[in-house]
N, C-alpha and C. Protein backbone atom coordinates (compact mmCIF):
# COMPACT_ATOMS: atom_id res chain seq x y z
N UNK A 1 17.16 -8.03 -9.21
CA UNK A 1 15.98 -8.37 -8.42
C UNK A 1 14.74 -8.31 -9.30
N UNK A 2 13.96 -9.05 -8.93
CA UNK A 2 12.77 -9.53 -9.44
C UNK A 2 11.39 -9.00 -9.02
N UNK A 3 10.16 -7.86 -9.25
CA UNK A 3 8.70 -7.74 -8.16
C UNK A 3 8.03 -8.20 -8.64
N UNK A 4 7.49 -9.51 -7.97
CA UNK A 4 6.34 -10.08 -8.69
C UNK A 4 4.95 -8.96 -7.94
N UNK A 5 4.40 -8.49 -9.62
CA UNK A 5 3.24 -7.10 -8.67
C UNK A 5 1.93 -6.79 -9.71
N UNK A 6 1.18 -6.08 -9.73
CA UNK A 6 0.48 -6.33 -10.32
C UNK A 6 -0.21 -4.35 -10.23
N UNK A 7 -0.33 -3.78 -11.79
CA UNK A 7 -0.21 -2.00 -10.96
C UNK A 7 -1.08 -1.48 -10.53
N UNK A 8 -2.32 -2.15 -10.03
CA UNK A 8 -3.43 -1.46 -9.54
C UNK A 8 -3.12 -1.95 -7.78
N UNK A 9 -2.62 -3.03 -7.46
CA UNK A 9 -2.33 -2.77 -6.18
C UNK A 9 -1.70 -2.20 -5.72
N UNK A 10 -2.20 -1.68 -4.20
CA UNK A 10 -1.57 -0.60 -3.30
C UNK A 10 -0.38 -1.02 -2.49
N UNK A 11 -0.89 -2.57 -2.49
CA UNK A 11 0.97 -2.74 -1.66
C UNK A 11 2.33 -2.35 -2.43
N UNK A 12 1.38 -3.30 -3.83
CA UNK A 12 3.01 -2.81 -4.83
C UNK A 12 3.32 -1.38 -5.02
N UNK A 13 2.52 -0.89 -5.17
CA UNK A 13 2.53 0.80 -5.23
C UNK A 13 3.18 1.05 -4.23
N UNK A 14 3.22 0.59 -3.25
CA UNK A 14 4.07 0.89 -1.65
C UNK A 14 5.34 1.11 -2.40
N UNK A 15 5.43 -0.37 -2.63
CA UNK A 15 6.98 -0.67 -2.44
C UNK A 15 7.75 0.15 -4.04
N UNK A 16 6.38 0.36 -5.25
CA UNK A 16 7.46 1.06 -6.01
C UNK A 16 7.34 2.67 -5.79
N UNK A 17 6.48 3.13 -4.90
CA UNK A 17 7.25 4.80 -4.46
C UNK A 17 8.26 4.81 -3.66
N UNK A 18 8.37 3.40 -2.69
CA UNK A 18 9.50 3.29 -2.21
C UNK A 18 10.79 3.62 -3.19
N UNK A 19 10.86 2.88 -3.93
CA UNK A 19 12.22 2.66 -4.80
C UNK A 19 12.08 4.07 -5.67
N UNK A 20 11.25 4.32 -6.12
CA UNK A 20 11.61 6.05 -6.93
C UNK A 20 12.45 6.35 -5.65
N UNK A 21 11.80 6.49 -4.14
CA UNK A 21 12.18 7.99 -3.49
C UNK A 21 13.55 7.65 -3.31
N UNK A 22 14.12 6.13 -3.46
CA UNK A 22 15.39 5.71 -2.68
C UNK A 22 16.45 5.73 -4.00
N UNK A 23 15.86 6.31 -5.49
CA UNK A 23 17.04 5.63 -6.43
C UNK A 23 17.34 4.56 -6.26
N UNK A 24 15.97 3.44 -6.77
CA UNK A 24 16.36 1.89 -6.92
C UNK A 24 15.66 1.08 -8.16
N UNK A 25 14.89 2.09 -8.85
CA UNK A 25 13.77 1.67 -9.67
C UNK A 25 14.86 0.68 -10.89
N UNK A 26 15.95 1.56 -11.07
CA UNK A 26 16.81 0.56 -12.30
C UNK A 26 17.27 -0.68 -11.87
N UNK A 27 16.96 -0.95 -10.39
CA UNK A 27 17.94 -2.19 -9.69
C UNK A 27 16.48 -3.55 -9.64
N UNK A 28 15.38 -3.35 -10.10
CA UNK A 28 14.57 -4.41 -9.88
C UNK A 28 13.05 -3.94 -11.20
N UNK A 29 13.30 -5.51 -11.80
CA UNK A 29 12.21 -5.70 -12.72
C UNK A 29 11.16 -6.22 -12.39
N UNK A 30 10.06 -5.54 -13.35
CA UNK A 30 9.24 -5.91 -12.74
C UNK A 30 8.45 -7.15 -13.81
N UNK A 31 7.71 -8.20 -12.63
CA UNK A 31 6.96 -9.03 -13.20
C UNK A 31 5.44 -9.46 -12.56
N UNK A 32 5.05 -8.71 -13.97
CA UNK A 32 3.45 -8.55 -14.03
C UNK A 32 2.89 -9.72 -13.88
N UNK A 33 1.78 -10.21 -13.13
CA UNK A 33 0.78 -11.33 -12.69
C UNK A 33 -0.57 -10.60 -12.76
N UNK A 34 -1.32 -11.63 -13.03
CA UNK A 34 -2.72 -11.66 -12.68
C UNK A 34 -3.42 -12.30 -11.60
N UNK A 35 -3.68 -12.01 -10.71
CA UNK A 35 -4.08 -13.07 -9.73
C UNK A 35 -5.42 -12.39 -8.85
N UNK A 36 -6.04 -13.59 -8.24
CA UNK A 36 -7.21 -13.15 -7.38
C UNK A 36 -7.34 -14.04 -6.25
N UNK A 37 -7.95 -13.96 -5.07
CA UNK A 37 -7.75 -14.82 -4.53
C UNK A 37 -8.31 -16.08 -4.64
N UNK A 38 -8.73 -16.67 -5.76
CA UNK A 38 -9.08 -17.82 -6.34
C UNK A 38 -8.40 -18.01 -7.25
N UNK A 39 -7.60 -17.25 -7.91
CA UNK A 39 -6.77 -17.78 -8.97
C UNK A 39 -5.42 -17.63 -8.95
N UNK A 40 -4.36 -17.93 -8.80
CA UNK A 40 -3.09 -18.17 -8.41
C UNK A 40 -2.24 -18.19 -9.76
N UNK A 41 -0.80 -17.83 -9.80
CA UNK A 41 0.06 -17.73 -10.73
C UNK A 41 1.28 -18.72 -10.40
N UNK A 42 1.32 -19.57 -11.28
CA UNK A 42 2.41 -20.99 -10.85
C UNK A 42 3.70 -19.89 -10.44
N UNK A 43 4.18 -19.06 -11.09
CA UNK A 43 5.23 -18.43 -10.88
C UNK A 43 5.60 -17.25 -9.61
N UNK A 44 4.44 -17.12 -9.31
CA UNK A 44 4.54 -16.06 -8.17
C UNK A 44 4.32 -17.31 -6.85
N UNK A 45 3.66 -18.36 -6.84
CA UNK A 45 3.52 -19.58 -6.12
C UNK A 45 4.67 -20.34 -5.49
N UNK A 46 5.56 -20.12 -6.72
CA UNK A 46 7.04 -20.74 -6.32
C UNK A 46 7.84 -19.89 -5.78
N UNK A 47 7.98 -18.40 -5.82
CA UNK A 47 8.30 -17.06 -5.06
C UNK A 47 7.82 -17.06 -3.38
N UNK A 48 6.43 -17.25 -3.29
CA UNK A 48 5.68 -16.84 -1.88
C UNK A 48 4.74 -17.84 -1.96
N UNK A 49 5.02 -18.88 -0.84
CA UNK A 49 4.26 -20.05 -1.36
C UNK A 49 3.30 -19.40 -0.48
N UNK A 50 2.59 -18.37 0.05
CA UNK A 50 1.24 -17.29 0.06
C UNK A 50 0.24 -16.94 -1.24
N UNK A 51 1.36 -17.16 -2.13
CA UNK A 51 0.63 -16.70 -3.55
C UNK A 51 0.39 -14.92 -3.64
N UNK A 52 0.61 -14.08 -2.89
CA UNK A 52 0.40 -12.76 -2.67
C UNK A 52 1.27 -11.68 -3.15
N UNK A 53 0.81 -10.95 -3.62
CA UNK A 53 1.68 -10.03 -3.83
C UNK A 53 1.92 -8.69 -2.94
N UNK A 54 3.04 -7.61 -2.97
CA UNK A 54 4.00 -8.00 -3.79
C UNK A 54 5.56 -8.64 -3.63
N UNK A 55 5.93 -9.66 -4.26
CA UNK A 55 7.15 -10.56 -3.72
C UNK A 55 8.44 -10.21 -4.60
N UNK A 56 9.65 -9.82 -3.81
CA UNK A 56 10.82 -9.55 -4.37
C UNK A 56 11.99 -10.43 -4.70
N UNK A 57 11.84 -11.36 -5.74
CA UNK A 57 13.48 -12.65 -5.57
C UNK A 57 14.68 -11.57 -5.36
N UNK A 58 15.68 -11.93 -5.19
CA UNK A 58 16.96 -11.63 -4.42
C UNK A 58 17.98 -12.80 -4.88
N UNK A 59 19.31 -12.55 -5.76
CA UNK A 59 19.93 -13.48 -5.87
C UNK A 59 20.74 -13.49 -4.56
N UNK A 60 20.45 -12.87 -4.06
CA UNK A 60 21.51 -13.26 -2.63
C UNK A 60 21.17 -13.77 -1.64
N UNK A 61 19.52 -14.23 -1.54
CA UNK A 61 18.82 -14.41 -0.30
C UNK A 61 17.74 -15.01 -0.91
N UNK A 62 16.82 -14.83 0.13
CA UNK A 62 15.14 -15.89 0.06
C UNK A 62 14.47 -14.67 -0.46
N UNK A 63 13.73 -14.92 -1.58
CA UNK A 63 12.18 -14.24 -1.70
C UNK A 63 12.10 -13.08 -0.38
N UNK A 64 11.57 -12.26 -0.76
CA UNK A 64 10.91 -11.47 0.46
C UNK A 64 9.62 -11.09 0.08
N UNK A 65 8.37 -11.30 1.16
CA UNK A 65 7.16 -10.98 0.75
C UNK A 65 6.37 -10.24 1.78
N UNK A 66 5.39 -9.56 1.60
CA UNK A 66 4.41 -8.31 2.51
C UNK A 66 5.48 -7.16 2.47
N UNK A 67 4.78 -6.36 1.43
CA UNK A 67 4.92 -5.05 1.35
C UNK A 67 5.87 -4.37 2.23
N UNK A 68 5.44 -4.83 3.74
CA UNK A 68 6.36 -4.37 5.00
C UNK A 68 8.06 -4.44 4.91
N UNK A 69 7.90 -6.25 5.02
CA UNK A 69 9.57 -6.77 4.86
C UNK A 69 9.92 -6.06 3.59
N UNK A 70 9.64 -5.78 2.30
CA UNK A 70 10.08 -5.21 1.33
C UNK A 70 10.57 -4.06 1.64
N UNK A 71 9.56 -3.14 2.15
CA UNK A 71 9.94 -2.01 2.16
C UNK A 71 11.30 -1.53 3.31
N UNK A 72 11.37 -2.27 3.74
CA UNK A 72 12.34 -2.61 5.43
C UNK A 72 13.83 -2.42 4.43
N UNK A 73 13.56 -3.73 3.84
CA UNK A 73 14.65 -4.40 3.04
C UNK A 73 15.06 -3.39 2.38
N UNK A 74 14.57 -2.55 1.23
CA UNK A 74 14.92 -1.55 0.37
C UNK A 74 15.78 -0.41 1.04
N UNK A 75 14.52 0.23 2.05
CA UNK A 75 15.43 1.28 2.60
C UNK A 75 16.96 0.64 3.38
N UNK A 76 17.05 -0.37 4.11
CA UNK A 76 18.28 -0.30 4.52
C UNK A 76 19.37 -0.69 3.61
N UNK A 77 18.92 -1.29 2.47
CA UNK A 77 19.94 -1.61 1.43
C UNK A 77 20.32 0.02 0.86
N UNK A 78 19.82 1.11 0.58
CA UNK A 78 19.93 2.42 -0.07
C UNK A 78 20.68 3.01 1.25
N UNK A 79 20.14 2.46 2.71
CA UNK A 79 20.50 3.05 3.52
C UNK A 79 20.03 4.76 3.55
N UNK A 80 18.53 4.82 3.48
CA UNK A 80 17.43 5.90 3.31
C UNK A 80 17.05 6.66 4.41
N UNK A 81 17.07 5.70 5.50
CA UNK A 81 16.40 6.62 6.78
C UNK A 81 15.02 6.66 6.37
N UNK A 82 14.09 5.98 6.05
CA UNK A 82 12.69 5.93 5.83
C UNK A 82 12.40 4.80 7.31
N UNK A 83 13.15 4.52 7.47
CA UNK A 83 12.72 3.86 9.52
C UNK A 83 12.91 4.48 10.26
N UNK A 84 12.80 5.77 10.65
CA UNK A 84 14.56 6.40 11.35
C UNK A 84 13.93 6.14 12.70
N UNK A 85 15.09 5.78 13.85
CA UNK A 85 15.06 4.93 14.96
C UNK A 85 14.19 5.78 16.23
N UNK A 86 14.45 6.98 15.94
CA UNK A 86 13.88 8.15 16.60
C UNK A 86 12.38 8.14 16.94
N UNK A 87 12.06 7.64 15.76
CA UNK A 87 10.48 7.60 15.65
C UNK A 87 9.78 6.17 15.11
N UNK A 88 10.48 5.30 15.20
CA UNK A 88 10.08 4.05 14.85
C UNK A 88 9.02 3.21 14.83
N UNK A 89 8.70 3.43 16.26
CA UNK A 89 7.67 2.75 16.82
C UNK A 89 6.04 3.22 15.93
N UNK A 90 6.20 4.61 15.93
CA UNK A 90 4.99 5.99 15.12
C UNK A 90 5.26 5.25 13.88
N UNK A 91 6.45 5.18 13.47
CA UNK A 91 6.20 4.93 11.64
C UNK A 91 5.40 3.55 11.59
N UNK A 92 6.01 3.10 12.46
CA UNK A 92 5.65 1.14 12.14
C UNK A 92 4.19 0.85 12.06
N UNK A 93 3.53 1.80 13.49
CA UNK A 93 2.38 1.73 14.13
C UNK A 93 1.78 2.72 12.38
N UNK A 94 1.83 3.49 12.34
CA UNK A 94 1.17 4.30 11.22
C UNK A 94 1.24 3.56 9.64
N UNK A 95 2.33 3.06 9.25
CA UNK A 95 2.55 2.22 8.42
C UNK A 95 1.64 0.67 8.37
N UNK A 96 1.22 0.06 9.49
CA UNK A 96 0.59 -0.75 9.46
C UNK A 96 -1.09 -0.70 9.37
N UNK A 97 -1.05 0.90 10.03
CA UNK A 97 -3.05 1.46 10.11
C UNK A 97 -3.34 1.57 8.73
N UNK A 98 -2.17 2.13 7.33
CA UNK A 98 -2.37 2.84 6.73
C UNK A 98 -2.45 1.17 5.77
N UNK A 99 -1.81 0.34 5.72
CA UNK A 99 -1.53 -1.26 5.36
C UNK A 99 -3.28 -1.82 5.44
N UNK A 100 -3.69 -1.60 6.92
CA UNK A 100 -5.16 -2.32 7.19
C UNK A 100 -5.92 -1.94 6.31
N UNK A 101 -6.00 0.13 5.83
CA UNK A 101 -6.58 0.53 5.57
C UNK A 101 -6.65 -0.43 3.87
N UNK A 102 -5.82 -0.14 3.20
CA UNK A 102 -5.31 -1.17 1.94
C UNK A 102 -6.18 -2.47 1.87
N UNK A 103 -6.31 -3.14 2.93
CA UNK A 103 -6.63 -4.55 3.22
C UNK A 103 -8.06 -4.51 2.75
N UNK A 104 -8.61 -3.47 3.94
CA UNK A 104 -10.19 -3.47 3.78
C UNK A 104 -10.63 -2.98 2.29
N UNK A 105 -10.04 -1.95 2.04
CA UNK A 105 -10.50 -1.66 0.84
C UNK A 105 -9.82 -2.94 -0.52
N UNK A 106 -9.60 -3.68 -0.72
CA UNK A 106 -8.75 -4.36 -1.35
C UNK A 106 -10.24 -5.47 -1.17
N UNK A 107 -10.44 -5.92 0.12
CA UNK A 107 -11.53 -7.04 0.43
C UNK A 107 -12.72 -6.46 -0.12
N UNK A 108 -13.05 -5.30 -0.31
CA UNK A 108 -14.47 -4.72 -0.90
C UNK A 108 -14.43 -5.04 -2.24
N UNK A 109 -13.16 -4.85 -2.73
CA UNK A 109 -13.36 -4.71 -4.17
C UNK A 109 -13.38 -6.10 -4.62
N UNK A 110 -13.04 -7.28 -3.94
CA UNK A 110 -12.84 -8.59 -4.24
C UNK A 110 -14.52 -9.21 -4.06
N UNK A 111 -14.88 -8.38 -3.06
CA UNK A 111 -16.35 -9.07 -2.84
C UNK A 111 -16.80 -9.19 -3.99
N UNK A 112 -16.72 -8.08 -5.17
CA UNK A 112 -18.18 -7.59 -5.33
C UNK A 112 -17.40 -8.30 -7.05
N UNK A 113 -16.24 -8.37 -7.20
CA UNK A 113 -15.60 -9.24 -8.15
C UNK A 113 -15.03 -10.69 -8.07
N UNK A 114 -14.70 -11.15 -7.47
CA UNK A 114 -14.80 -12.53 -6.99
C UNK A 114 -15.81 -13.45 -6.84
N UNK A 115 -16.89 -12.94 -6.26
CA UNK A 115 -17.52 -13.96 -4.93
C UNK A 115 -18.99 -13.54 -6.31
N UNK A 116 -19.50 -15.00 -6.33
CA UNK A 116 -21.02 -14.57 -7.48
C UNK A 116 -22.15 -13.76 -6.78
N UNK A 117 -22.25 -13.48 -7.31
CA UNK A 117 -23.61 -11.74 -7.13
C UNK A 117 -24.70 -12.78 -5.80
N UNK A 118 -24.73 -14.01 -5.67
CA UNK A 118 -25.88 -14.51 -4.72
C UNK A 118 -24.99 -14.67 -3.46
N UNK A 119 -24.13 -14.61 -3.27
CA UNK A 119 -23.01 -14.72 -2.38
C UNK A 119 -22.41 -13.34 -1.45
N UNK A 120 -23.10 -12.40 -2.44
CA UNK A 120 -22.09 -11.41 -1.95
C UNK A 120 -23.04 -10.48 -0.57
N UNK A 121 -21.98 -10.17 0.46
CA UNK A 121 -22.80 -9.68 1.61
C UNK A 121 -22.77 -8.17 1.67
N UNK A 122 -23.47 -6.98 1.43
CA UNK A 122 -23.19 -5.80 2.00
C UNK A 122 -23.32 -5.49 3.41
N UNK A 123 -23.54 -5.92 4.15
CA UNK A 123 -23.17 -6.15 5.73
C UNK A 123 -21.46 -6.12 5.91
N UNK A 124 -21.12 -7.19 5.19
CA UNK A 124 -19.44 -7.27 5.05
C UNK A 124 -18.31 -6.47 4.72
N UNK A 125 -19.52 -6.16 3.41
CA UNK A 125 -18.24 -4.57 3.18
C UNK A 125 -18.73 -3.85 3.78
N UNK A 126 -19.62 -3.46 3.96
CA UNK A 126 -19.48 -1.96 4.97
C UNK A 126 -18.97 -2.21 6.19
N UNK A 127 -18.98 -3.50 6.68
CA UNK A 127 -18.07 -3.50 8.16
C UNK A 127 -16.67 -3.05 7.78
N UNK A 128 -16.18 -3.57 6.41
CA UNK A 128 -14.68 -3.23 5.58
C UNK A 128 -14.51 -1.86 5.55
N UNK A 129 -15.34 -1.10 5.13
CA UNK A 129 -15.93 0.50 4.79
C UNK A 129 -15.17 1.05 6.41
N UNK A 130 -15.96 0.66 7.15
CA UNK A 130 -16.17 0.96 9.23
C UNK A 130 -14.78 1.07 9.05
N UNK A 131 -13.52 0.34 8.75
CA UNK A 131 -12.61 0.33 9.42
C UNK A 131 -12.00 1.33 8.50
N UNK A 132 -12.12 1.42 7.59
CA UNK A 132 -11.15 2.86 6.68
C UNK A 132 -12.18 3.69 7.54
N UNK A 133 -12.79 4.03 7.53
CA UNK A 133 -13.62 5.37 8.10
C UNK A 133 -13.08 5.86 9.13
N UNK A 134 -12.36 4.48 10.64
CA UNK A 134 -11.90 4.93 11.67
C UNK A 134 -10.56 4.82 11.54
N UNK A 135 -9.81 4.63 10.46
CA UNK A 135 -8.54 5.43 10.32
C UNK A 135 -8.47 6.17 9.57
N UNK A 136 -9.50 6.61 9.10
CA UNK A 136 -8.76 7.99 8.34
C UNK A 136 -9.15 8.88 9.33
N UNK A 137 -10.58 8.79 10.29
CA UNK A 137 -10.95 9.69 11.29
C UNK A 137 -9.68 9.57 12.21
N UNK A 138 -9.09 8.69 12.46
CA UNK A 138 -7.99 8.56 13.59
C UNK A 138 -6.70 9.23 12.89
N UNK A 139 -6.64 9.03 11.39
CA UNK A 139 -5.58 9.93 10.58
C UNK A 139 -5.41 11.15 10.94
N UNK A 140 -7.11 12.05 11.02
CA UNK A 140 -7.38 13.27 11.16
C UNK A 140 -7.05 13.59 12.30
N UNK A 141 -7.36 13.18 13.03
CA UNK A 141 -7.45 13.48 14.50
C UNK A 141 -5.73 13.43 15.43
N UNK A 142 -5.06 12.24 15.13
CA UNK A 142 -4.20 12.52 16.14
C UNK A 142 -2.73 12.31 14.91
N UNK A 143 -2.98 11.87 13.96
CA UNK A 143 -1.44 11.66 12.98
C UNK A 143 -0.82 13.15 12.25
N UNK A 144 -1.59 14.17 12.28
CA UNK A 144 -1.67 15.38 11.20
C UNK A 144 0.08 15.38 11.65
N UNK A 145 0.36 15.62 12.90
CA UNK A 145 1.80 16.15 13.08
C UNK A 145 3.23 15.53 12.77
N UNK A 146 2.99 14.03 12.49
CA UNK A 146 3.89 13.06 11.95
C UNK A 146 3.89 12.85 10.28
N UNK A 147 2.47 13.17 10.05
CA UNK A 147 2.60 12.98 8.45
C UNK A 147 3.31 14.35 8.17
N UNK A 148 3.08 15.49 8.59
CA UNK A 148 3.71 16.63 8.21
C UNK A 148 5.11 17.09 8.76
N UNK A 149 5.43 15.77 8.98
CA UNK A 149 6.90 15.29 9.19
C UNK A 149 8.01 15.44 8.01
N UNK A 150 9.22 14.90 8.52
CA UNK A 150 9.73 14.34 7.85
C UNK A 150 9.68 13.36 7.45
N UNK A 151 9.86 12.82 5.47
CA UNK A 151 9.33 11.68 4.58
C UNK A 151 9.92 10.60 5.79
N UNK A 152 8.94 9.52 5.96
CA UNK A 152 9.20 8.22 5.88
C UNK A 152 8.32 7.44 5.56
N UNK A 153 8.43 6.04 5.47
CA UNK A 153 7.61 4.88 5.28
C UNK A 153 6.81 4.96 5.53
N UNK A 154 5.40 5.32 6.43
CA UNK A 154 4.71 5.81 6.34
C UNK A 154 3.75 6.15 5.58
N UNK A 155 4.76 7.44 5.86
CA UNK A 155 3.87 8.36 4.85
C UNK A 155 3.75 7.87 3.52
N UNK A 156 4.54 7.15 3.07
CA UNK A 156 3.98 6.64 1.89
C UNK A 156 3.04 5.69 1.57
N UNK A 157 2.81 4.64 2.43
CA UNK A 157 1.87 3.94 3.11
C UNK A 157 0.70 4.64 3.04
N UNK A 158 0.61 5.67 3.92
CA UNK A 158 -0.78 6.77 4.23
C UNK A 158 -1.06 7.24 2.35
N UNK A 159 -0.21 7.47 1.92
CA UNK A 159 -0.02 8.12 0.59
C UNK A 159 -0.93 7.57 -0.25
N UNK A 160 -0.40 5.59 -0.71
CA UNK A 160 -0.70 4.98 -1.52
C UNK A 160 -2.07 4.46 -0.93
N UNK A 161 -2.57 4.48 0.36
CA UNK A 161 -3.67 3.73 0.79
C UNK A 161 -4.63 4.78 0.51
N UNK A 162 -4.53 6.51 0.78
CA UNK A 162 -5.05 7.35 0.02
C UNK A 162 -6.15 7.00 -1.35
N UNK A 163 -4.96 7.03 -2.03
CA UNK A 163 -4.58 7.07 -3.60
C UNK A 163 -5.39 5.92 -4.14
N UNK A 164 -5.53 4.56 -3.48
CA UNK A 164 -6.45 3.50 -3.81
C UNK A 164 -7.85 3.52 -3.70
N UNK A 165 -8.00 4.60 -2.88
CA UNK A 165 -9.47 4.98 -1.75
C UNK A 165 -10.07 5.83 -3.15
N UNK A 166 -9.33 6.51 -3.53
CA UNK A 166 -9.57 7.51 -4.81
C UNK A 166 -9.48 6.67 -6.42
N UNK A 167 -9.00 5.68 -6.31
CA UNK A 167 -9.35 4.55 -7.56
C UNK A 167 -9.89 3.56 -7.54
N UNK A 168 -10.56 3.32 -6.45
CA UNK A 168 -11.46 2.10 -6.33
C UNK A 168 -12.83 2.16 -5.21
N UNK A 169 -12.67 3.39 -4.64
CA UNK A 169 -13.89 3.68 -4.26
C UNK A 169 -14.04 5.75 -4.27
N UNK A 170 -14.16 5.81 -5.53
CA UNK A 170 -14.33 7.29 -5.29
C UNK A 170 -16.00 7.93 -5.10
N UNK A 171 -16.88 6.79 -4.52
CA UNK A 171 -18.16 7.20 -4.60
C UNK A 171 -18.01 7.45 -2.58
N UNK A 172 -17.23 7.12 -2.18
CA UNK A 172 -17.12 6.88 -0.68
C UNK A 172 -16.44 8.30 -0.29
N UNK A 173 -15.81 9.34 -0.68
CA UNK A 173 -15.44 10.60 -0.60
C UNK A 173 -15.05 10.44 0.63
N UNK A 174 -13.70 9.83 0.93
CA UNK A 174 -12.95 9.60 2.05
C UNK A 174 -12.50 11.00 2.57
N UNK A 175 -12.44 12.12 1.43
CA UNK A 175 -12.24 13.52 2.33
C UNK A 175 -12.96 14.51 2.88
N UNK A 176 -14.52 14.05 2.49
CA UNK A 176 -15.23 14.96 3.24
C UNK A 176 -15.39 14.46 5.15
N UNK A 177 -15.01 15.83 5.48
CA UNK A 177 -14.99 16.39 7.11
C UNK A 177 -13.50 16.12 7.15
N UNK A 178 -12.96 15.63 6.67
CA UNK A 178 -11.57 15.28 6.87
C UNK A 178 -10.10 16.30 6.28
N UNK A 179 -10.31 18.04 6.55
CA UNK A 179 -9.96 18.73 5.38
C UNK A 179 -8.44 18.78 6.09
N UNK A 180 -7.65 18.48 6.66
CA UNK A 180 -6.32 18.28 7.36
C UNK A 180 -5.41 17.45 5.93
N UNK A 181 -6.22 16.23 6.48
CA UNK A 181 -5.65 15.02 5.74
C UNK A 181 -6.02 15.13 3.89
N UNK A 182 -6.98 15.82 3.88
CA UNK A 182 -6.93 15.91 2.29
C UNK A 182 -6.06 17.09 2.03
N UNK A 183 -5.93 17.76 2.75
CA UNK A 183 -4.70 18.53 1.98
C UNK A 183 -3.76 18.31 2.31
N UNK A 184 -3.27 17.73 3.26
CA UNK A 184 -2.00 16.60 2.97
C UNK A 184 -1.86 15.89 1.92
N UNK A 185 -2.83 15.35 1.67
CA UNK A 185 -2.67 14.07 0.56
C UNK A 185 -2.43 14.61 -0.71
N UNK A 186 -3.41 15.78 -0.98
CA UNK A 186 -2.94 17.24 -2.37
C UNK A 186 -1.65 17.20 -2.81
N UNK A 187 -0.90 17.46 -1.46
CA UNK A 187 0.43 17.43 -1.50
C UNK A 187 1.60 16.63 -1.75
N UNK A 188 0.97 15.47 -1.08
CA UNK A 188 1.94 14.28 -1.27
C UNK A 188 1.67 13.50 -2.76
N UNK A 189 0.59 13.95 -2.94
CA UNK A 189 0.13 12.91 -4.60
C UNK A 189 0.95 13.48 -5.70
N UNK A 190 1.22 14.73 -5.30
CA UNK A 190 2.10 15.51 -6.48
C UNK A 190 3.24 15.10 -6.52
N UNK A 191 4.11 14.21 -5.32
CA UNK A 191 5.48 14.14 -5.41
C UNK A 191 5.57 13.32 -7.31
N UNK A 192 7.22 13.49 -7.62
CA UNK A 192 7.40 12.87 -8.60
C UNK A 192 6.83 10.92 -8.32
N UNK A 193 7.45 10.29 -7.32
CA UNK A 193 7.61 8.92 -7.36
C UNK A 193 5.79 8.66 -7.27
N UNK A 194 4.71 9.38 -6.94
CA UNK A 194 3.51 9.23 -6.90
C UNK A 194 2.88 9.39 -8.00
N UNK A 195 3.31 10.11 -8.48
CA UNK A 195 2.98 10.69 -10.36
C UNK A 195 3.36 9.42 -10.99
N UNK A 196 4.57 8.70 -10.83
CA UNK A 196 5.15 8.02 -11.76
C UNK A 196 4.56 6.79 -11.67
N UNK A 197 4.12 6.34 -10.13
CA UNK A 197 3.63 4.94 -10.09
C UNK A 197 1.74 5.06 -10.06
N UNK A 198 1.14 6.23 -10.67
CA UNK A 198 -0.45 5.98 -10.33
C UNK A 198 -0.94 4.83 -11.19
N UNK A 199 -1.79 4.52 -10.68
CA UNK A 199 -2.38 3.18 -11.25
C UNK A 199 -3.54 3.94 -12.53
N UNK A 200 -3.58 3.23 -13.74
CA UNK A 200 -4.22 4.06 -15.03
C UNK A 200 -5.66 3.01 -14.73
């Protein structure tokens, strides 16, 4: 298998703490792109005709692309229990807040690199800003007892969307009032597969 990924993003980061935690990292190579959303890679184009990363070829099947289906795909191929049926609905729902969170912060950083300096709106990102603010406040507030769960998808999700918040906006101090969830995150940043995939 093939990840078309790129190592400062947080989706790919998803999907490769996924594969540390599952023993899969030797089963898929990786292939580095450059891309923005104005500039496109012929080769990742013919993978996800989205152009997005991060996308997995499969000689046995179609491309798979969004972080989500990847991560779906992995664990039931290892057969991991990172979905487990019990709690599904919580992981999916938490896995996707923690995904948005990714999004917005991902769109800030594109503003202010993409789009030419007469173009660019701070109205926009801070509406981007608004929405990490009310999930990590919603993190704090009602998730503390699922993240301090047992590992799943998720939590790694919550993990890596963390972890981006802390490499691409560390002037925004996503943990002050929030002292639950930052010492969760203390915790989880130390695992090995988080160590191994931080973005330099």
């Amino acid at each position: 298998m093939k990840l078309y990924q790129a190592a400062a993003s947080p989706f790919v980061r998803k999907v490769k703490v996924l594969l540390h935690e599952t023993g899969q990292t030797d089963d898929v190579e990786d292939a580095p792109v450059a891309i923005t959303p104005v500039a496109g890679d012929d080769a990742l184009n013919a993978a996800n005709p989205l152009g997005k990363i991060p996308a997995l070829t499969r000689e046995d099947g179609v491309t798979l692309y969004d972080s989500r289906v990847i991560c779906r795909y992995l664990d039931a191929r290892a057969d991991a229990g990172l979905y487990p049926e019990a709690r599904l609905w919580e992981t999916l729902t938490l896995e996707a807040t923690a995904d948005g969170m990714m999004e917005a912060a991902v769109l800030m950083v594109y503003e202010a690199r993409v789009r030419p300096e007469d173009k660019q709106f701070d109205g926009w990102v801070e509406a981007q800003w608004i929405k990490v603010a009310r999930a990590l406040d919603t993190l704090e507030a009602r998730w503390m007892s699922h993240l301090t769960g047992p590992l799943d998808a998720s939590h790694i999700a919550v993990g890596c969307a963390l972890g981006y918040l802390d490499f691409r906006h560390p002037a925004r101090d996503w943990r002050a009032g929030r002292p639950l969830l930052s010492a969760w995150f203390e915790g989880f940043a130390a695992r090995a597969s988080m160590q191994a995939t931080e973005p330099g």
